[in-house]
N, C-alpha and C. Protein backbone atom coordinates (compact mmCIF):
# COMPACT_ATOMS: atom_id res chain seq x y z
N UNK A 1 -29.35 8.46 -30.40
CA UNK A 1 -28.69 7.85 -29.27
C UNK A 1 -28.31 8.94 -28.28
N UNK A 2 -28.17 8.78 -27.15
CA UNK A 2 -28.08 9.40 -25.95
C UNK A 2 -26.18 10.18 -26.09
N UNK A 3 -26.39 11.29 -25.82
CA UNK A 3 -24.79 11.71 -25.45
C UNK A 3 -23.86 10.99 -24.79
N UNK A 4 -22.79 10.53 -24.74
CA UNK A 4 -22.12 9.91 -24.26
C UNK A 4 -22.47 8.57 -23.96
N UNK A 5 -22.95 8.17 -24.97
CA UNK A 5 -23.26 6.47 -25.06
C UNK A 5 -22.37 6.10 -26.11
N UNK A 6 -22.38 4.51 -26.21
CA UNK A 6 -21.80 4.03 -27.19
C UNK A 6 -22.42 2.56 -27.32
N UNK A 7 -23.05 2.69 -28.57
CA UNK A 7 -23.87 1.21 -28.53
C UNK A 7 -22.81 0.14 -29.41
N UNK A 8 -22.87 -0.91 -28.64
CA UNK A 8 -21.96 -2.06 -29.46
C UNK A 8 -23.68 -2.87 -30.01
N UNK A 9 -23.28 -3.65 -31.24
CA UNK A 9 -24.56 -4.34 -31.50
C UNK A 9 -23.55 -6.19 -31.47
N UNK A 10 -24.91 -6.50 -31.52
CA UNK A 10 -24.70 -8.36 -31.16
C UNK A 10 -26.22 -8.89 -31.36
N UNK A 11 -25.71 -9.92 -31.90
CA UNK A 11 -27.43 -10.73 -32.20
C UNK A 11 -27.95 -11.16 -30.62
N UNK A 12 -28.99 -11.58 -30.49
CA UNK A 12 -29.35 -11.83 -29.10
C UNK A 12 -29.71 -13.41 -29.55
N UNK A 13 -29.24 -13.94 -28.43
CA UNK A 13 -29.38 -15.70 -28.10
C UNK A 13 -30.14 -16.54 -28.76
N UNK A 14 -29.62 -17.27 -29.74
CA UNK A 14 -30.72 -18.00 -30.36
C UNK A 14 -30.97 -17.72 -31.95
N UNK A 15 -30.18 -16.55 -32.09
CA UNK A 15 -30.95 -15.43 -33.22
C UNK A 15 -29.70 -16.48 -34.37
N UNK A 16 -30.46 -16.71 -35.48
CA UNK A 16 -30.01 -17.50 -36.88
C UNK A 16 -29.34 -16.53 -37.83
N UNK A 17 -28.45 -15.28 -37.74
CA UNK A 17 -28.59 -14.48 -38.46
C UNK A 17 -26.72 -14.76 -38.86
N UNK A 18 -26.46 -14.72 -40.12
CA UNK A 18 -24.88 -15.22 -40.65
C UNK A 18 -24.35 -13.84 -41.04
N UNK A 19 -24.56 -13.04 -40.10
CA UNK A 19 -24.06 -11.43 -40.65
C UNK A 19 -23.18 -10.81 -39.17
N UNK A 20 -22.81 -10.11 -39.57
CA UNK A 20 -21.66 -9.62 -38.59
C UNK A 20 -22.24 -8.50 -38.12
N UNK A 21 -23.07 -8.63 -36.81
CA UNK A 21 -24.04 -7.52 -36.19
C UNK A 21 -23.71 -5.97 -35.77
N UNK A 22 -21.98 -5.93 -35.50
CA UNK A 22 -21.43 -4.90 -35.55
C UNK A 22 -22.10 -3.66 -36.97
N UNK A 23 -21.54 -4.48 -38.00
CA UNK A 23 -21.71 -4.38 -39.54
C UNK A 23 -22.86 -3.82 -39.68
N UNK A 24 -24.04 -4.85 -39.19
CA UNK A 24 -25.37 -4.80 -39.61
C UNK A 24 -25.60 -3.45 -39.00
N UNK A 25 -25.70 -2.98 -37.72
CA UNK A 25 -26.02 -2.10 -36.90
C UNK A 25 -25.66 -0.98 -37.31
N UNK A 26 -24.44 -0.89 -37.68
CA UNK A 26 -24.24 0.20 -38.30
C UNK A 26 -24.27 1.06 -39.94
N UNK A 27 -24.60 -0.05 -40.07
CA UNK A 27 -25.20 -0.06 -41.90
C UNK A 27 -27.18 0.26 -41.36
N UNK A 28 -27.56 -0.08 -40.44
CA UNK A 28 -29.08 0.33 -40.04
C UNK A 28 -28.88 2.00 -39.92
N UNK A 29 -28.24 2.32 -38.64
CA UNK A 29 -27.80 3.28 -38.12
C UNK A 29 -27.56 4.37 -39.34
N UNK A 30 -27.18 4.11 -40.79
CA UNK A 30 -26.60 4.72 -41.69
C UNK A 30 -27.99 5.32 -42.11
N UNK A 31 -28.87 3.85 -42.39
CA UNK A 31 -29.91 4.04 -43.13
C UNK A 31 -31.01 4.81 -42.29
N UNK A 32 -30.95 4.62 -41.04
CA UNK A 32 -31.94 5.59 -40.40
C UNK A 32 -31.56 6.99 -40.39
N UNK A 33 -30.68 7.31 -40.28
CA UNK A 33 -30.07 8.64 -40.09
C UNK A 33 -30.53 9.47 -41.72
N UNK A 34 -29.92 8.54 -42.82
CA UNK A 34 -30.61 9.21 -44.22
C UNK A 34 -32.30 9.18 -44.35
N UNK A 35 -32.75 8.29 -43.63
CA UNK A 35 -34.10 8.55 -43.98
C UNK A 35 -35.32 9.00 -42.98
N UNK A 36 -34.06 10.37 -42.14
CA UNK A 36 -34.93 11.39 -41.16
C UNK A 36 -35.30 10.58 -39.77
N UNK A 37 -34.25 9.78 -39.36
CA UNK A 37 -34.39 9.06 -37.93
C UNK A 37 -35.32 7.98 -38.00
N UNK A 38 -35.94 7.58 -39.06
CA UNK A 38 -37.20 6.84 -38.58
C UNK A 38 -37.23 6.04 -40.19
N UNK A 39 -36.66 4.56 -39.52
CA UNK A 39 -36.55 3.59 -40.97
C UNK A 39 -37.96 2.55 -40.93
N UNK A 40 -37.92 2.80 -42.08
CA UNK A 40 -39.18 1.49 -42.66
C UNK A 40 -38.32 0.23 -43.27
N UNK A 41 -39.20 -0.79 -42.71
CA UNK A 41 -38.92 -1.72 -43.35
C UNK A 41 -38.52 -2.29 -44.41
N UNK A 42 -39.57 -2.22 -45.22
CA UNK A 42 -39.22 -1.21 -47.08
C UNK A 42 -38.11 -1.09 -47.55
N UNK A 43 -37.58 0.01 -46.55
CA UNK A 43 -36.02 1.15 -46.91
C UNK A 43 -34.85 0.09 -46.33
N UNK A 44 -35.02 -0.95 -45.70
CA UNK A 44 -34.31 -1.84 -45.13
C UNK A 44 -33.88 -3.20 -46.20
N UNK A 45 -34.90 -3.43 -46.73
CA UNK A 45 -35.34 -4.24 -47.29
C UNK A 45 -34.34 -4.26 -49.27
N UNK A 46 -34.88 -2.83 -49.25
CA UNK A 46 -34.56 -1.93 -50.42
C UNK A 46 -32.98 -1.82 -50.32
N UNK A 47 -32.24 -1.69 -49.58
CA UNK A 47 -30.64 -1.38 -48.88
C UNK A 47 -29.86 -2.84 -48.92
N UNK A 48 -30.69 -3.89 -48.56
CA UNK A 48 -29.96 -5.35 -48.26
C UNK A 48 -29.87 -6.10 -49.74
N UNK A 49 -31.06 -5.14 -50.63
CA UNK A 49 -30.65 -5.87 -52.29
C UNK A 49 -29.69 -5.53 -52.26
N UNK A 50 -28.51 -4.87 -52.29
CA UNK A 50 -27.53 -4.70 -52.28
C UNK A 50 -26.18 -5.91 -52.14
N UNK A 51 -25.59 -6.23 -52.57
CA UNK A 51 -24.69 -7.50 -52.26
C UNK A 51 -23.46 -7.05 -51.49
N UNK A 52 -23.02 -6.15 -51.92
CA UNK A 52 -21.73 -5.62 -51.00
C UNK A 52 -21.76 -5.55 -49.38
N UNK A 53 -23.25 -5.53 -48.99
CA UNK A 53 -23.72 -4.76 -47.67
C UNK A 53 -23.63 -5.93 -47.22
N UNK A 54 -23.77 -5.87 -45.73
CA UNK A 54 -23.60 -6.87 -44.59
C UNK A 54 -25.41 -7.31 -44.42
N UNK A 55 -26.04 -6.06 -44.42
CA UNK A 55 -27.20 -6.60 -44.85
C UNK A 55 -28.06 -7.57 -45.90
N UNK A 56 -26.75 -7.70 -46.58
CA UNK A 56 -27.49 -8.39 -47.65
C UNK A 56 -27.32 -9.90 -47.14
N UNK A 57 -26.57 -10.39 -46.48
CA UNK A 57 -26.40 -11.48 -45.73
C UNK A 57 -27.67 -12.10 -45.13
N UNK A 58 -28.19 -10.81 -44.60
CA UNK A 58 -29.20 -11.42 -43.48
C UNK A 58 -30.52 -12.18 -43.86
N UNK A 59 -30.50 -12.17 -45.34
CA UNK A 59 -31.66 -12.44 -45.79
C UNK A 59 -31.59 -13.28 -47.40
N UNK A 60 -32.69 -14.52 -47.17
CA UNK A 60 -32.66 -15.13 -47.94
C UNK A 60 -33.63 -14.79 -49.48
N UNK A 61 -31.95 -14.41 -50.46
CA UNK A 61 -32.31 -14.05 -51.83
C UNK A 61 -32.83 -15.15 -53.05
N UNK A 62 -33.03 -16.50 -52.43
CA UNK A 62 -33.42 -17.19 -53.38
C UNK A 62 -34.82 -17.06 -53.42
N UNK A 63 -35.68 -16.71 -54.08
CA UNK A 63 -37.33 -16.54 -53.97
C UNK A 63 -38.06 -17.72 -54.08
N UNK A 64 -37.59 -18.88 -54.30
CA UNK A 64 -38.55 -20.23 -53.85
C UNK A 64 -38.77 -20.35 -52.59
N UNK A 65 -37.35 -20.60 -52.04
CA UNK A 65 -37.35 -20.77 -50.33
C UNK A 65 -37.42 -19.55 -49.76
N UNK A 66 -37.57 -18.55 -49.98
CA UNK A 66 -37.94 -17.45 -49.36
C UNK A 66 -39.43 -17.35 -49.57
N UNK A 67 -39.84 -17.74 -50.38
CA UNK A 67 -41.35 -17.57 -50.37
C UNK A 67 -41.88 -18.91 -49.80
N UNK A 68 -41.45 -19.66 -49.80
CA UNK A 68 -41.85 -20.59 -48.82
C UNK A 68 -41.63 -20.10 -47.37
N UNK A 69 -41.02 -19.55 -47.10
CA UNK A 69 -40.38 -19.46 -45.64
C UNK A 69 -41.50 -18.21 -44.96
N UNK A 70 -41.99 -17.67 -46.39
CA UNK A 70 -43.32 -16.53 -46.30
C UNK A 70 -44.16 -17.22 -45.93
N UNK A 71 -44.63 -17.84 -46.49
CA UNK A 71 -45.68 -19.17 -46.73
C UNK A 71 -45.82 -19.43 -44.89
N UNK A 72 -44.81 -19.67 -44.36
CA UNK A 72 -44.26 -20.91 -43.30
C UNK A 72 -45.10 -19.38 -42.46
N UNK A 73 -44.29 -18.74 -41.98
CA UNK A 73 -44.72 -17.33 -41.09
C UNK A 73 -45.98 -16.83 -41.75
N UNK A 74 -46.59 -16.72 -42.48
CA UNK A 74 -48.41 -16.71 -42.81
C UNK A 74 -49.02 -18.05 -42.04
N UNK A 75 -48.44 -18.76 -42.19
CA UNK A 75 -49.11 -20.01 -41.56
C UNK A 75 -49.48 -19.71 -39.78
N UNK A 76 -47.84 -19.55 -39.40
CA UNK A 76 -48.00 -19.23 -37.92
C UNK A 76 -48.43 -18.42 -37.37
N UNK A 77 -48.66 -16.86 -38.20
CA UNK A 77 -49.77 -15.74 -38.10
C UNK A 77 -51.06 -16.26 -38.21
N UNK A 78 -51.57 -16.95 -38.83
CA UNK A 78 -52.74 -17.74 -38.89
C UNK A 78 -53.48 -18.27 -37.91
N UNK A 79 -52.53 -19.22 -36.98
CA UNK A 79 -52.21 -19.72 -35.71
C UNK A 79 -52.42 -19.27 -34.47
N UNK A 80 -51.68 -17.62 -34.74
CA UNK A 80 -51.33 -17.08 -33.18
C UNK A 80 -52.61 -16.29 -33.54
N UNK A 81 -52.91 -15.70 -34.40
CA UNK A 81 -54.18 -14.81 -34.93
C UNK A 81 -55.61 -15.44 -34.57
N UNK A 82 -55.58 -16.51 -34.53
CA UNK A 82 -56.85 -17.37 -34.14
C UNK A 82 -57.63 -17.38 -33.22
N UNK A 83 -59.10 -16.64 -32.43
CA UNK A 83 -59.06 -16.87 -31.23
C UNK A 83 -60.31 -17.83 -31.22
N UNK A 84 -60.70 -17.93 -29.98
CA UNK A 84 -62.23 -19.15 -29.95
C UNK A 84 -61.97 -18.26 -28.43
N UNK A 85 -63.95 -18.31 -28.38
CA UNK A 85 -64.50 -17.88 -27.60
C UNK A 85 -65.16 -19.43 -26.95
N UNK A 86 -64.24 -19.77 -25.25
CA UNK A 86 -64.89 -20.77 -24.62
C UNK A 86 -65.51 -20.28 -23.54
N UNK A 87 -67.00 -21.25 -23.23
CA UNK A 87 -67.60 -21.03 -22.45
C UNK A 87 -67.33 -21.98 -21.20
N UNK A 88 -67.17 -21.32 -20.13
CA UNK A 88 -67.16 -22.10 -19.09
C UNK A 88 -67.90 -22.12 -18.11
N UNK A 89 -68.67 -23.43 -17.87
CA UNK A 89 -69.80 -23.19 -17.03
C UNK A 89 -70.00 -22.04 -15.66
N UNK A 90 -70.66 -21.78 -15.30
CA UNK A 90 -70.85 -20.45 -14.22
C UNK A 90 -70.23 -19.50 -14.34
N UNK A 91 -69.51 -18.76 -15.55
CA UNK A 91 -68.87 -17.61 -15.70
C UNK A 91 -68.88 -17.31 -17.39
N UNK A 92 -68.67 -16.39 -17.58
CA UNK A 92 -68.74 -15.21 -19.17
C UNK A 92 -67.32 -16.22 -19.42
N UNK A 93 -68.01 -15.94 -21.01
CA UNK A 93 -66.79 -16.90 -22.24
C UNK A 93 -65.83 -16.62 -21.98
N UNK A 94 -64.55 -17.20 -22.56
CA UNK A 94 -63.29 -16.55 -22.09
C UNK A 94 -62.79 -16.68 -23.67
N UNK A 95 -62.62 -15.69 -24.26
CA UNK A 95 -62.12 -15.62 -25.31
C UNK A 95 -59.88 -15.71 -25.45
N UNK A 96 -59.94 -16.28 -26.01
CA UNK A 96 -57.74 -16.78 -25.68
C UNK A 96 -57.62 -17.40 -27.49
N UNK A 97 -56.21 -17.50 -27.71
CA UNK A 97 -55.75 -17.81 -28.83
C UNK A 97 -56.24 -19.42 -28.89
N UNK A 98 -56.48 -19.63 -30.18
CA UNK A 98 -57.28 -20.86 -30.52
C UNK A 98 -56.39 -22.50 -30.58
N UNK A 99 -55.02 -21.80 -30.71
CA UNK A 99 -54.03 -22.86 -31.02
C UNK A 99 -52.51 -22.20 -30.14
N UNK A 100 -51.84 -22.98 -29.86
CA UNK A 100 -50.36 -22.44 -28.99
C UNK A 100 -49.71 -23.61 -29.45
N UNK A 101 -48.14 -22.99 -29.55
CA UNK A 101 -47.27 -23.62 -30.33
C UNK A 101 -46.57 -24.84 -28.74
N UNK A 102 -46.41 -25.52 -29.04
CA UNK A 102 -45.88 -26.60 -28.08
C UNK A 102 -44.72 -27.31 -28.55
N UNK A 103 -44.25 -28.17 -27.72
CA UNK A 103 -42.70 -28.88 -28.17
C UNK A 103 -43.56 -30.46 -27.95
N UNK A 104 -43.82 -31.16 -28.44
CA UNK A 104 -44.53 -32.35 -28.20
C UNK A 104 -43.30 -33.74 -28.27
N UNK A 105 -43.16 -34.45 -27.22
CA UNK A 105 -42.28 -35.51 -26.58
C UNK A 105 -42.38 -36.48 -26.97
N UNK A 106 -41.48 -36.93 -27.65
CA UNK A 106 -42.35 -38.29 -28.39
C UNK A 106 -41.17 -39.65 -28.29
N UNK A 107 -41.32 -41.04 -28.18
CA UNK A 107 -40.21 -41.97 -28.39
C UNK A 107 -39.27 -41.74 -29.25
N UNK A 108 -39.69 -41.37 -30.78
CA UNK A 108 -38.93 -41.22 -31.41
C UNK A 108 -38.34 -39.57 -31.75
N UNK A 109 -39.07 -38.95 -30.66
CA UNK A 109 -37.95 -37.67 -30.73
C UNK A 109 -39.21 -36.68 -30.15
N UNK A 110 -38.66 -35.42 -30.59
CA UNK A 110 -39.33 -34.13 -30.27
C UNK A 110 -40.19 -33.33 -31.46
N UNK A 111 -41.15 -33.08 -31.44
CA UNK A 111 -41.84 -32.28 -32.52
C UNK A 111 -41.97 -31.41 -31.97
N UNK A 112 -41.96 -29.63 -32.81
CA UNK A 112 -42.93 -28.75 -32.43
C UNK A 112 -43.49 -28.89 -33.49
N UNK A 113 -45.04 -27.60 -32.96
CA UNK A 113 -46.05 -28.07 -33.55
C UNK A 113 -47.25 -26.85 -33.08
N UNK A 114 -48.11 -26.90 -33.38
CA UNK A 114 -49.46 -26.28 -32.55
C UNK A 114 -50.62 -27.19 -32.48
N UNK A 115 -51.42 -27.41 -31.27
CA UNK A 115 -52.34 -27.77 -30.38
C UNK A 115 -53.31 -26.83 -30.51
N UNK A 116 -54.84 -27.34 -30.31
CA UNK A 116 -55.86 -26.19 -29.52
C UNK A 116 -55.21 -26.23 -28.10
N UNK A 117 -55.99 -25.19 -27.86
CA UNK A 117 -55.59 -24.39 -26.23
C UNK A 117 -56.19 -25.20 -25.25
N UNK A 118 -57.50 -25.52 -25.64
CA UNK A 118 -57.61 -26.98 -24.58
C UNK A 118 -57.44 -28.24 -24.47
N UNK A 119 -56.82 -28.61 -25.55
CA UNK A 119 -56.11 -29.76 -25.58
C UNK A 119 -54.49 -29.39 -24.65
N UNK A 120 -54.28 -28.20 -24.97
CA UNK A 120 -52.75 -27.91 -23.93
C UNK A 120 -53.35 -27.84 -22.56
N UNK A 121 -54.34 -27.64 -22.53
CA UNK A 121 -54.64 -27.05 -20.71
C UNK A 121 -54.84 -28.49 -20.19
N UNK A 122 -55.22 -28.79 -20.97
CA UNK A 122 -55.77 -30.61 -20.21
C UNK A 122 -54.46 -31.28 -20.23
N UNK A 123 -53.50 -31.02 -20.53
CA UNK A 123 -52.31 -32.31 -20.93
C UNK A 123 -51.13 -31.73 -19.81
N UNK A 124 -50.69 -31.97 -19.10
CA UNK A 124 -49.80 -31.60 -18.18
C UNK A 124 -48.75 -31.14 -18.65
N UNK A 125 -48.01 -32.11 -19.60
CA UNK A 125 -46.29 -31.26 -19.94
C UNK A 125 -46.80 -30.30 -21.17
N UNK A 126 -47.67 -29.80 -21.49
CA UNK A 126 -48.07 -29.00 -22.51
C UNK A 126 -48.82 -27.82 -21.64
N UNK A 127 -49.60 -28.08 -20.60
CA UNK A 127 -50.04 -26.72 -20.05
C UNK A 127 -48.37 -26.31 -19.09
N UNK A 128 -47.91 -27.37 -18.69
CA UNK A 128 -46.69 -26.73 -18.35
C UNK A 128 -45.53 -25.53 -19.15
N UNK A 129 -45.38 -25.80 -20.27
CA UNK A 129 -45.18 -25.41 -21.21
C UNK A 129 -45.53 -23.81 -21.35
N UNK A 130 -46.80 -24.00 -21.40
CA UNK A 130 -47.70 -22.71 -21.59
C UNK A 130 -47.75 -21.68 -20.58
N UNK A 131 -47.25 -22.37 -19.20
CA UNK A 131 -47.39 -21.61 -17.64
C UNK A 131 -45.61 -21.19 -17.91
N UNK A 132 -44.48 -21.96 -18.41
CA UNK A 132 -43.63 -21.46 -18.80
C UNK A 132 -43.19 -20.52 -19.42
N UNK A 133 -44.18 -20.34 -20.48
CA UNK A 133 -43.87 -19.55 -21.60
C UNK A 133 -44.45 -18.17 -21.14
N UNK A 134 -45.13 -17.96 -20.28
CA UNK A 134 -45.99 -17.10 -19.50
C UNK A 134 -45.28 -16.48 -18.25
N UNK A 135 -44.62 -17.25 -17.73
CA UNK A 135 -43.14 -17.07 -16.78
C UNK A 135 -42.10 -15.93 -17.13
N UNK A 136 -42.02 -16.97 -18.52
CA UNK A 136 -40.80 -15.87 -19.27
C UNK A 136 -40.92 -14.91 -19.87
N UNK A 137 -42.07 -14.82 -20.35
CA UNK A 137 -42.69 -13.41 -20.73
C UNK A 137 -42.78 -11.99 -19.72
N UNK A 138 -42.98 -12.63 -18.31
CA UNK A 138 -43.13 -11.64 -17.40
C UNK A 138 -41.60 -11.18 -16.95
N UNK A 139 -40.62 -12.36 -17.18
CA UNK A 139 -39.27 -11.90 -16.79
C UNK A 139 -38.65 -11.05 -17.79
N UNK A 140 -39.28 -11.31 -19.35
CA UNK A 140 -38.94 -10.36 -20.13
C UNK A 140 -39.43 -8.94 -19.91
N UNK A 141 -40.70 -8.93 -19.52
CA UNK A 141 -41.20 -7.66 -19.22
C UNK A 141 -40.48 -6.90 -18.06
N UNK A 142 -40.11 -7.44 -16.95
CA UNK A 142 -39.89 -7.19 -16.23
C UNK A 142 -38.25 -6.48 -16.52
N UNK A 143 -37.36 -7.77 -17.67
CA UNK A 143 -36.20 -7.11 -17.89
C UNK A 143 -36.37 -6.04 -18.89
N UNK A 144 -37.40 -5.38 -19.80
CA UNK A 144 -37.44 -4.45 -20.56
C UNK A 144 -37.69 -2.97 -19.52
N UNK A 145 -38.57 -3.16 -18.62
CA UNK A 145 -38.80 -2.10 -17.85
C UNK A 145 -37.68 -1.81 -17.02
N UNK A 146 -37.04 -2.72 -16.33
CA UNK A 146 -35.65 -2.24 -15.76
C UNK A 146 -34.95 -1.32 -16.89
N UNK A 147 -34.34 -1.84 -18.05
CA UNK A 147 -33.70 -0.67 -18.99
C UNK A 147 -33.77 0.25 -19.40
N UNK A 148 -35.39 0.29 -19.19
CA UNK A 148 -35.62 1.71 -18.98
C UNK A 148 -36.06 2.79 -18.02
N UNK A 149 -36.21 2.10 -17.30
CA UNK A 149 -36.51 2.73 -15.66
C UNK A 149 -35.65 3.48 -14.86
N UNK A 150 -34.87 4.48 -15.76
CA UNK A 150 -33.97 5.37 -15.52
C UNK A 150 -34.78 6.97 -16.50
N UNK A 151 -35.44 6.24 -17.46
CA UNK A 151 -36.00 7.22 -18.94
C UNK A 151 -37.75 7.25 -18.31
N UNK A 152 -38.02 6.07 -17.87
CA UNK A 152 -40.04 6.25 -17.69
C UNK A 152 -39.68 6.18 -16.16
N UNK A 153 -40.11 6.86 -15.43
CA UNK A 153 -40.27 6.79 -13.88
C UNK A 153 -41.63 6.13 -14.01
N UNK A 154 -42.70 6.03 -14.46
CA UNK A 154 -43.97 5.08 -14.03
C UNK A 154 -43.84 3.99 -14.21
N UNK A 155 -42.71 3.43 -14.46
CA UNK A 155 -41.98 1.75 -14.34
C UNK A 155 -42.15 1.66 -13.04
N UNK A 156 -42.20 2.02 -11.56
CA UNK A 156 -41.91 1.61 -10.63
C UNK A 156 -42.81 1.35 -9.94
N UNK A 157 -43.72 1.62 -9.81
CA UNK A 157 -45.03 1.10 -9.21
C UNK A 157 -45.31 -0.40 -10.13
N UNK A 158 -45.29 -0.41 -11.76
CA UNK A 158 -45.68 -1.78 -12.08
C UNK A 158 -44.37 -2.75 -12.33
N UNK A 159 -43.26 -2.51 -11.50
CA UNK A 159 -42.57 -3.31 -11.71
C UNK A 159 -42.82 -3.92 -9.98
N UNK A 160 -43.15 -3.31 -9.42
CA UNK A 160 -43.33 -4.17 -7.88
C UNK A 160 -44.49 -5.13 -8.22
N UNK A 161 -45.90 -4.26 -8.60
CA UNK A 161 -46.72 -5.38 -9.12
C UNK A 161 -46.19 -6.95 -9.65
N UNK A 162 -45.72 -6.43 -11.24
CA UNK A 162 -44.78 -7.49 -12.11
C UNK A 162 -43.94 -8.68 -11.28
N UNK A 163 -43.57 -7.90 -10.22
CA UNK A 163 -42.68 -8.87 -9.30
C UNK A 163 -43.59 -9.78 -8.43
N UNK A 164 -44.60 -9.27 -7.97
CA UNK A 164 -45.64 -9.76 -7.18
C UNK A 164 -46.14 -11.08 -8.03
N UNK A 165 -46.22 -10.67 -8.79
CA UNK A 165 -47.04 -11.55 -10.05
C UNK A 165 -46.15 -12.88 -10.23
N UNK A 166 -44.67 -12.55 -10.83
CA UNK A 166 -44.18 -13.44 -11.17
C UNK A 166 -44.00 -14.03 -9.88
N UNK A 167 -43.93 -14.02 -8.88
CA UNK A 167 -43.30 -14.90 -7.27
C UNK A 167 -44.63 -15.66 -7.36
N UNK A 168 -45.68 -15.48 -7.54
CA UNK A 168 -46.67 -16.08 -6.95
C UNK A 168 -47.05 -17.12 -8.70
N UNK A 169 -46.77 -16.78 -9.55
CA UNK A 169 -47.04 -17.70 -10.38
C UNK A 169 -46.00 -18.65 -10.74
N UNK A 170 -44.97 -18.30 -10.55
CA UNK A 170 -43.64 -19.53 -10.12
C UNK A 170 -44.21 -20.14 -9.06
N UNK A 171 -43.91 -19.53 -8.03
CA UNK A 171 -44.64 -20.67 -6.70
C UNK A 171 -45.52 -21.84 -6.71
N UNK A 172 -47.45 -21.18 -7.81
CA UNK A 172 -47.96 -22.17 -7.94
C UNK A 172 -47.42 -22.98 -9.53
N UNK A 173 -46.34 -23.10 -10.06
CA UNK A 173 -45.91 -24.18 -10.88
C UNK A 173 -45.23 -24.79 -10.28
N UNK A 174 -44.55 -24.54 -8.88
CA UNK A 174 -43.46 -25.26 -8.33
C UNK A 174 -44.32 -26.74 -7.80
C-alpha cells in the first residue's frame, strides 16, 4: 500500500458475503504479507478452514451445497466459455459468446437464465439488456481507469476515446 494511505475495506453493492469486511481485509492483508506480498488462492482458501477467522464465514463449509454451488459456476463457465462462429451474409463470420445470461419477463414473474446470442439480438427487451450490460461495462472501465489515472498516465488518451464511445452508444439506445 502506498505511504500515507489508509485503506478501509467494505463489500461492494450487491456482494452476498456474511463476514465483516473490515475483518476480512485485514486477515487477507495478514496473509499476503506472510506469503511474500503475493497470495494464492490456495493460501486463502487454506486460512478460512480455520473457524475462529472472519474468513471462515465467507465460505460455504458444507460440501454437498458447496459442491453443488461448484457444479452451478462450471455450468455458467460453460456458458460464457461458448463461442459460435456466425456468418453473416456480405461480410467474414463474426465469432461472439454462444449463449448470454438474460433476465426473461414473464406473467408469472422473472427468470434468469441464458439464451443463444441470436435469439437475444432478435428479441428487443433481451438485446436491450445486452446493449445495457455493454453500457455498464464501459462505465466500469471507464470508473477503473479514473482510479488509477494518477499511477498510469496512458489512461488519458483512452479515456477520451472510452468517453466518445460510451455518449454515442447511449445515444443510439436512447
Amino acid at each position: 500500500m502506498m505511504a500515507n494511505a489508509r485503506a478501509t475495506y467494505r463489500w461492494k453493492s450487491g456482494a452476498q458475503v456474511r463476514a465483516n469486511a473490515e475483518a476480512v481485509g485485514a486477515e487477507i492483508e495478514q496473509l499476503r504479507h506472510q506469503a511474500g506480498g503475493v497470495l494464492e488462492v490456495g493460501e486463502l482458501v487454506d486460512a478460512a478452514r480455520n473457524p475462529t477467522t472472519e474468513l471462515h464465514r465467507c465460505f460455504d463449509w458444507n460440501d454437498a451445497s458447496a459442491a453443488e454451488k461448484h457444479r452451478e459456476e462450471q455450468a455458467r463457465y460453460i456458458l460464457r466459455s461458448l463461442v459460435v462462429s456466425i456468418e453473416v451474409s456480405g461480410g467474414a463470420p463474426v465469432v461472439t459468446r454462444a449463449f448470454v445470461a438474460i433476465e426473461d419477463q414473464q406473467e408469472s414473474g422473472s427468470r434468469r437464465g441464458y439464451v443463444a446470442v441470436v435469439d437475444a439480438i432478435q428479441r428487443d427487451e433481451w438485446r436491450d439488456q445486452i446493449i445495457g450490460r455493454v453500457v455498464q461495462t464501459l462505465h466500469e472501465a471507464r470508473h477503473l481507469m479514473k482510479q488509477y489515472e494518477t499511477l498510469v498516465s496512458e489512461f488519458g488518451p483512452a479515456q477520451t476515446h472510452l468517453q466518445e464511445a460510451l455518449a454515442e452508444l447511449e445515444s443510439a439506445a436512447a
